[in-house]
PDB file of N, CA and C in Angstrom:
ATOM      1  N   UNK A   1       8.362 -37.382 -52.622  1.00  0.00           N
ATOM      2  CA  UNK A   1       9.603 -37.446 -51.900  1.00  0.00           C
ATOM      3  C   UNK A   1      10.225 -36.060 -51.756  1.00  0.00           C
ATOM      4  N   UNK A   2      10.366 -35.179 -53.079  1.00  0.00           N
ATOM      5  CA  UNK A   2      10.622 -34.286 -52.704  1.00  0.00           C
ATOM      6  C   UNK A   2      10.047 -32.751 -51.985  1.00  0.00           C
ATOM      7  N   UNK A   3       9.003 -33.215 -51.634  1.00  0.00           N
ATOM      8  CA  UNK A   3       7.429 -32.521 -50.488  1.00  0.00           C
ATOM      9  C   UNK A   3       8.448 -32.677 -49.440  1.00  0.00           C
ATOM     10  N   UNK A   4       8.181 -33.713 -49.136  1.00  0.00           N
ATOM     11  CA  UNK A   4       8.893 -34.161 -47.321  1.00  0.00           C
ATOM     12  C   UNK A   4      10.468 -33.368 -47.315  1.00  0.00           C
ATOM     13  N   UNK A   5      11.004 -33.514 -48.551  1.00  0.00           N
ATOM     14  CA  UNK A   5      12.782 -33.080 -48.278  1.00  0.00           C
ATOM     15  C   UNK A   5      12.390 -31.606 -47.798  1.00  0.00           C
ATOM     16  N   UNK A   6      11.795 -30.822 -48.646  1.00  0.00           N
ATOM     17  CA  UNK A   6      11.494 -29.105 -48.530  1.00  0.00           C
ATOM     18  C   UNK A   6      10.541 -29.011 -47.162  1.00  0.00           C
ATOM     19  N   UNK A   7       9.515 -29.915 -46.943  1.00  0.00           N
ATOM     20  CA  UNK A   7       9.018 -29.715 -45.685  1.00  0.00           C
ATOM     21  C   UNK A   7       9.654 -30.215 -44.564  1.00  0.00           C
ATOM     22  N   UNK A   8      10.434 -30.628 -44.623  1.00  0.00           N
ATOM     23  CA  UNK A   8      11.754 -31.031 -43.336  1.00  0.00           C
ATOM     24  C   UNK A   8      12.370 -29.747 -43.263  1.00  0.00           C
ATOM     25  N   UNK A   9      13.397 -29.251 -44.376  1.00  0.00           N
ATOM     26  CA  UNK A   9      13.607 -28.531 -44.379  1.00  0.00           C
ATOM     27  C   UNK A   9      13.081 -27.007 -43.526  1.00  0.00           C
ATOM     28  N   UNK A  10      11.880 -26.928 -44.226  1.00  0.00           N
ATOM     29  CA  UNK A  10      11.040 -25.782 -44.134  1.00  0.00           C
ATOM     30  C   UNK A  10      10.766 -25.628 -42.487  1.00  0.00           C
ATOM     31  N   UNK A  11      10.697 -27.094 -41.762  1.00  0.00           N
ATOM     32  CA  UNK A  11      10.972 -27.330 -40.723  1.00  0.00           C
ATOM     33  C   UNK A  11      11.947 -26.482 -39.475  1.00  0.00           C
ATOM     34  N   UNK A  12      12.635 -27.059 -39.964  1.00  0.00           N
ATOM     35  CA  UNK A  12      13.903 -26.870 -39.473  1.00  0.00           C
ATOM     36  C   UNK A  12      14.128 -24.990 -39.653  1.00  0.00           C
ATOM     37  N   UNK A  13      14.083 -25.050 -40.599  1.00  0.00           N
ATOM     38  CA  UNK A  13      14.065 -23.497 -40.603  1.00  0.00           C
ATOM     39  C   UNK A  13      13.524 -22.519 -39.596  1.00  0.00           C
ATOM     40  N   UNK A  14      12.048 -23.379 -39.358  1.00  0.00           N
ATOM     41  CA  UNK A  14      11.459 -22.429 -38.778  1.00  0.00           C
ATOM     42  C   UNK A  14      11.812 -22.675 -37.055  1.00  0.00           C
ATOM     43  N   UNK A  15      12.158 -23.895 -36.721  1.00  0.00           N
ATOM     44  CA  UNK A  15      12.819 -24.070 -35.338  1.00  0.00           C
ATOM     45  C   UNK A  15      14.144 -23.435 -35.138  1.00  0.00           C
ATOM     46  N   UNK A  16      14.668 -23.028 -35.973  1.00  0.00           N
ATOM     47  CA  UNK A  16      15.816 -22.090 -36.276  1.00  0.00           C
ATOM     48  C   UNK A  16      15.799 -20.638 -35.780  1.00  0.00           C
ATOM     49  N   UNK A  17      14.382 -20.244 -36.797  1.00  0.00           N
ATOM     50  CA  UNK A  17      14.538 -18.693 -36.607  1.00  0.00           C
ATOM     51  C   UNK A  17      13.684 -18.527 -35.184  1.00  0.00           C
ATOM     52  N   UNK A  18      12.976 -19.530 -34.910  1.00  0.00           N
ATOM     53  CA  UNK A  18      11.970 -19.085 -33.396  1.00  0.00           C
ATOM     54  C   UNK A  18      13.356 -18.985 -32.890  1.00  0.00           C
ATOM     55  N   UNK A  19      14.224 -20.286 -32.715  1.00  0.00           N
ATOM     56  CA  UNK A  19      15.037 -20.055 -31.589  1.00  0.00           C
ATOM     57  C   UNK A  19      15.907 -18.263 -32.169  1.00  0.00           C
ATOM     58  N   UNK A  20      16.348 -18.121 -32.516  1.00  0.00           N
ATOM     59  CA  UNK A  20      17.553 -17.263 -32.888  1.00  0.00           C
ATOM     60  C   UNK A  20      16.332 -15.638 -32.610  1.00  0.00           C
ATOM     61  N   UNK A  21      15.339 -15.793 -32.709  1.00  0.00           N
ATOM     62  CA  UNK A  21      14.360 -14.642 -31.917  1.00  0.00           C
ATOM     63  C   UNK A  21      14.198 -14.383 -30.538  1.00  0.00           C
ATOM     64  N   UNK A  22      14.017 -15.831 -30.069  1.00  0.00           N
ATOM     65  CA  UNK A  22      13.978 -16.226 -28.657  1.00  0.00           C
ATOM     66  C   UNK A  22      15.439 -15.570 -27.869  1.00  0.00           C
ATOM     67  N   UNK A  23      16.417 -15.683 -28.928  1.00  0.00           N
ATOM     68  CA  UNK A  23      17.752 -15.619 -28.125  1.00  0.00           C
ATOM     69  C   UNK A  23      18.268 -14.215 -27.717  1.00  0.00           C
ATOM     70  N   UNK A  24      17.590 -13.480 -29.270  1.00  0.00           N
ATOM     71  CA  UNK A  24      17.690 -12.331 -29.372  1.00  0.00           C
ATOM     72  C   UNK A  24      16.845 -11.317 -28.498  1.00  0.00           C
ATOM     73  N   UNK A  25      15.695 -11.847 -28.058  1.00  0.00           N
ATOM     74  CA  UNK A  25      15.289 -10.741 -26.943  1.00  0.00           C
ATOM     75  C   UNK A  25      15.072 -10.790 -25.706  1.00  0.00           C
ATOM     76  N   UNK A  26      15.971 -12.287 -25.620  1.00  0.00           N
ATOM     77  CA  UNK A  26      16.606 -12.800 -23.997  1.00  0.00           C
ATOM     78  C   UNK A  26      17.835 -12.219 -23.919  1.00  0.00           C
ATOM     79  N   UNK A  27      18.675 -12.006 -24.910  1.00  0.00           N
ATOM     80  CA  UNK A  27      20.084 -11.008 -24.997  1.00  0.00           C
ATOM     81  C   UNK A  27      20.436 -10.049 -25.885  1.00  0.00           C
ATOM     82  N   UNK A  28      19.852  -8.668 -25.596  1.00  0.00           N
ATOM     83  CA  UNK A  28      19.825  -7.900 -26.769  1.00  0.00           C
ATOM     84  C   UNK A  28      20.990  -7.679 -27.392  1.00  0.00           C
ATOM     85  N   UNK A  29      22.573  -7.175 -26.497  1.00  0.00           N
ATOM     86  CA  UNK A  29      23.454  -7.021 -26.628  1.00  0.00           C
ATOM     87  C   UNK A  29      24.306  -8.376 -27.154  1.00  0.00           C
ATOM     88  N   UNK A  30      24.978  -8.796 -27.797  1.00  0.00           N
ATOM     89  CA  UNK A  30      25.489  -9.882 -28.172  1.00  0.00           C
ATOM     90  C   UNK A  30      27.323  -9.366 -27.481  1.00  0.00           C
ATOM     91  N   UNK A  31      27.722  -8.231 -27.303  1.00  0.00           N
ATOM     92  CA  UNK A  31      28.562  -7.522 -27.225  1.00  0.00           C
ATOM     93  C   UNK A  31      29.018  -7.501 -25.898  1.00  0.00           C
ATOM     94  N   UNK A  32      28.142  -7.874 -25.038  1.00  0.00           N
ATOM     95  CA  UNK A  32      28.304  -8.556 -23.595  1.00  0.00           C
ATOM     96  C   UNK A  32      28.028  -9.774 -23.336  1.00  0.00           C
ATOM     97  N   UNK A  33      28.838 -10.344 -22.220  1.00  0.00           N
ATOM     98  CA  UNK A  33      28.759 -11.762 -22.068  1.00  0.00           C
ATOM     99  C   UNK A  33      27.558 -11.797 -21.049  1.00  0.00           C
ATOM    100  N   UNK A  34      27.269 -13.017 -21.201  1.00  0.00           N
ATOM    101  CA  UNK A  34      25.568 -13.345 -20.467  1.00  0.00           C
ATOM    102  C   UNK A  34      25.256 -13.501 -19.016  1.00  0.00           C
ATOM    103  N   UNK A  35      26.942 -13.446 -18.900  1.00  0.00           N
ATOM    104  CA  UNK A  35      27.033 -13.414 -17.009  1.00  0.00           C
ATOM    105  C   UNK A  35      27.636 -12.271 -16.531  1.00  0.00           C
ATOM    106  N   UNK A  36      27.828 -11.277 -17.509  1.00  0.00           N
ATOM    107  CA  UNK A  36      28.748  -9.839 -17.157  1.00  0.00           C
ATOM    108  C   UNK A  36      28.190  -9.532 -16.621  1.00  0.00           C
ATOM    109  N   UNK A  37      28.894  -8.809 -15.288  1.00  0.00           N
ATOM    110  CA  UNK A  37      28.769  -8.038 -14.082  1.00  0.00           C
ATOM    111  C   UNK A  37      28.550  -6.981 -14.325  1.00  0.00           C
ATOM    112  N   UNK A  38      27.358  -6.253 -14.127  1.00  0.00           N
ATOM    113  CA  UNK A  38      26.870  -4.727 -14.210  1.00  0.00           C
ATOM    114  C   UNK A  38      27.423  -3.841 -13.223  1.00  0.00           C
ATOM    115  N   UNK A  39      27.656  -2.575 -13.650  1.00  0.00           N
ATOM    116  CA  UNK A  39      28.359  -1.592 -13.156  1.00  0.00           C
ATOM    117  C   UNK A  39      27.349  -1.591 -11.816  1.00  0.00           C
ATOM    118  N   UNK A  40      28.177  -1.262 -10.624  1.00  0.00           N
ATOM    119  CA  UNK A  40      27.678  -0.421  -9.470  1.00  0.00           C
ATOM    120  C   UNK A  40      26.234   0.667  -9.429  1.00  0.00           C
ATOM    121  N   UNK A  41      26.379   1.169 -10.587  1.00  0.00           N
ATOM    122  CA  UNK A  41      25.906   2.449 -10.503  1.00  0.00           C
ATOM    123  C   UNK A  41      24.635   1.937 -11.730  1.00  0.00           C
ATOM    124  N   UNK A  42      24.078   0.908 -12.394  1.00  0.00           N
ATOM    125  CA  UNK A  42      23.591   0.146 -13.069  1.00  0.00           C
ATOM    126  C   UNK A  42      22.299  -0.527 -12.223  1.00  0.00           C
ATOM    127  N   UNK A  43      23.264  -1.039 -11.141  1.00  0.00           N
ATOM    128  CA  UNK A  43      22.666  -2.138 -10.047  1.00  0.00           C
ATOM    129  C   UNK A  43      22.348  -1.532  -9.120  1.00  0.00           C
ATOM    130  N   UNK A  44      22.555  -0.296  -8.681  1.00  0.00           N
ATOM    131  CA  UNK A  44      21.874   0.499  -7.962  1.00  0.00           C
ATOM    132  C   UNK A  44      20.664   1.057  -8.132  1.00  0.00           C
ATOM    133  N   UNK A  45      20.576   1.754  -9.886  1.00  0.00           N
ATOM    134  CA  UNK A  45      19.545   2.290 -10.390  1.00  0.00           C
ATOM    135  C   UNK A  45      18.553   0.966  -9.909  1.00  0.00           C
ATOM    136  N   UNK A  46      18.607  -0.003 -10.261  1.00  0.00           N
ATOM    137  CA  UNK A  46      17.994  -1.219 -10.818  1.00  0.00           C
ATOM    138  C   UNK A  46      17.210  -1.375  -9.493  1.00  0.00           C
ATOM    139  N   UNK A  47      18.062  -1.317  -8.391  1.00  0.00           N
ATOM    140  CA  UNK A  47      17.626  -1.579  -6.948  1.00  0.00           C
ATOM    141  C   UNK A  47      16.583  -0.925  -6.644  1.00  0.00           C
ATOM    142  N   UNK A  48      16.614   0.608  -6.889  1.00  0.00           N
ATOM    143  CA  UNK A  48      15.901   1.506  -6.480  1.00  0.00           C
ATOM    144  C   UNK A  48      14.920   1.353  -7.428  1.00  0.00           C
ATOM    145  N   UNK A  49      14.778   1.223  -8.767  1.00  0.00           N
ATOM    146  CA  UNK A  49      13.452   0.757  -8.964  1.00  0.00           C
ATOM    147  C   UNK A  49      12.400  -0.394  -8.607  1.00  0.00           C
ATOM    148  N   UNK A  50      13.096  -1.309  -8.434  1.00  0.00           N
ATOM    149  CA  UNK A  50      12.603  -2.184  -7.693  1.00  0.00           C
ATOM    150  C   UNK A  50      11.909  -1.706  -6.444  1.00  0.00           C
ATOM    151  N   UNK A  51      12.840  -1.045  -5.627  1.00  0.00           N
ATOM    152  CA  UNK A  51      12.199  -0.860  -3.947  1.00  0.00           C
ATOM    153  C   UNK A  51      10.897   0.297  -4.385  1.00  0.00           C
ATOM    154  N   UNK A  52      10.630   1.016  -5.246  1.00  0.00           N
ATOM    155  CA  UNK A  52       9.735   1.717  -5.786  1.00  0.00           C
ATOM    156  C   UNK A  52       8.446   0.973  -6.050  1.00  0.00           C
ATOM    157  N   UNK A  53       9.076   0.054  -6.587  1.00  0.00           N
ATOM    158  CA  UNK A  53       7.609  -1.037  -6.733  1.00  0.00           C
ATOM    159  C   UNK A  53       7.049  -1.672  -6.039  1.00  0.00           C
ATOM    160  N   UNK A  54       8.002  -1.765  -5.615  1.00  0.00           N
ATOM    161  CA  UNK A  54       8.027  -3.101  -3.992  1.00  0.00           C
ATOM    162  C   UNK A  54       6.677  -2.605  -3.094  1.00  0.00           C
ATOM    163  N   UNK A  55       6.189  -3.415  -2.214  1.00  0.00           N
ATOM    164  CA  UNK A  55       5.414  -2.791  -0.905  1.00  0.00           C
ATOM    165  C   UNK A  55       6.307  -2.414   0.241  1.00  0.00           C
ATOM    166  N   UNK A  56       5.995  -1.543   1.018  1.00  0.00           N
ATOM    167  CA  UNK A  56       6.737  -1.346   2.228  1.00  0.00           C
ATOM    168  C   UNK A  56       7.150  -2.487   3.005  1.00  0.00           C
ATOM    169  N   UNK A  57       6.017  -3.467   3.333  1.00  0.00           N
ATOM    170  CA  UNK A  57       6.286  -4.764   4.045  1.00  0.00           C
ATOM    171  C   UNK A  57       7.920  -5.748   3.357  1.00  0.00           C
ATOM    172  N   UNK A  58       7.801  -5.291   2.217  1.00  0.00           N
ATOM    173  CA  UNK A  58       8.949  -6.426   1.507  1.00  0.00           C
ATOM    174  C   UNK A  58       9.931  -5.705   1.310  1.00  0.00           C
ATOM    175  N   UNK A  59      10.350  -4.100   1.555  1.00  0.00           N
ATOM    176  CA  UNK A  59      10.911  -3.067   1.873  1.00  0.00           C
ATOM    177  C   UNK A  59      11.982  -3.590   3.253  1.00  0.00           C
ATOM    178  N   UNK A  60      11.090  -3.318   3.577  1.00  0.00           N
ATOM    179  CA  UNK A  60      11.571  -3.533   5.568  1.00  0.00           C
ATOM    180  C   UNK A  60      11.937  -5.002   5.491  1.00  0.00           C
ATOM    181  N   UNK A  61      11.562  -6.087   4.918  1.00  0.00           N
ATOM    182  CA  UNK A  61      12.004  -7.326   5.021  1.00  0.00           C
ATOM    183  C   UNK A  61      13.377  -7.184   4.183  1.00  0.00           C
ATOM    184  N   UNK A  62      13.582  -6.524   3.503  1.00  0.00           N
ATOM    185  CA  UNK A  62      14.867  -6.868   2.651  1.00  0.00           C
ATOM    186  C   UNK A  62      15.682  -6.266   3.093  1.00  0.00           C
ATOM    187  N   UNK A  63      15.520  -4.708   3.718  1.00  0.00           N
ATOM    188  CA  UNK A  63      16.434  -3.903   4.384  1.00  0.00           C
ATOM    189  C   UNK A  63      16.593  -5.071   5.815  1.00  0.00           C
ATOM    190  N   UNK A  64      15.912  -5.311   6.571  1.00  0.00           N
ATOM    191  CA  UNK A  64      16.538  -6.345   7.340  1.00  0.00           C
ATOM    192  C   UNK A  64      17.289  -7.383   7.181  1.00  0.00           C
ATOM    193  N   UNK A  65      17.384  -7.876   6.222  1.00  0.00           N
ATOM    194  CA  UNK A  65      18.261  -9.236   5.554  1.00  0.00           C
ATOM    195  C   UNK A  65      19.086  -8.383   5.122  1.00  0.00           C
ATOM    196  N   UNK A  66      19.496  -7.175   4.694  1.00  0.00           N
ATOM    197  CA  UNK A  66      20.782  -6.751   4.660  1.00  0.00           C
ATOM    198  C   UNK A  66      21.243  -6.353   5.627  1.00  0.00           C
ATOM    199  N   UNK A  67      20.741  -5.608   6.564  1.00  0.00           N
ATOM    200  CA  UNK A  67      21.211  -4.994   8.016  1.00  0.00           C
ATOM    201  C   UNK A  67      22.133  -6.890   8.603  1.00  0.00           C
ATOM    202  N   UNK A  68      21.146  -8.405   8.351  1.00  0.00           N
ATOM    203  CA  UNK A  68      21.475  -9.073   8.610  1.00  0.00           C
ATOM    204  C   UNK A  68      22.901  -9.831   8.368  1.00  0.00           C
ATOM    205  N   UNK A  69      23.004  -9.081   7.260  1.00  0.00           N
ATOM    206  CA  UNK A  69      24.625  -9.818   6.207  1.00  0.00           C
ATOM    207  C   UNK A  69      25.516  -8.853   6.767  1.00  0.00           C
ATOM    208  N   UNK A  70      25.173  -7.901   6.919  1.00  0.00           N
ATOM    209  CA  UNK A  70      26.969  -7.361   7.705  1.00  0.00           C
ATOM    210  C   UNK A  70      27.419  -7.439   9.478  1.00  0.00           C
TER     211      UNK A  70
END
């Protein structure tokens, strides 16, 4: 009986710490909220690496869908 109490336990523990790992390097910062709005100058960098990676074809498609929104 007391096998099963410590292996429940032992259980639980370990669905514990996966999650609380999981959480931790889905949100490194705990110090920001999970929907905070990144600076301008953040989301820009971010952009431009992206379009770096990007192919030209999906380049020109995205610069058109913005040319399209204003």
């Amino acid at each position: 009986m007391e096998v099963l109490k410590l292996d429940a336990q032992l259980s639980r523990k370990k669905q514990w710490l996966s999650r609380s790992f999981n959480q931790s390097m889905e949100r490194p910062n705990w110090q920001d909220a999970a929907n905070q709005q990144l600076t301008n100058d953040v989301q820009a960098r971010k952009l431009e690496y992206y379009r770096l990676l990007s192919t030209p074809a999906v380049n020109e498609m995205i610069q058109d869908l913005i040319l399209n929104e204003e």
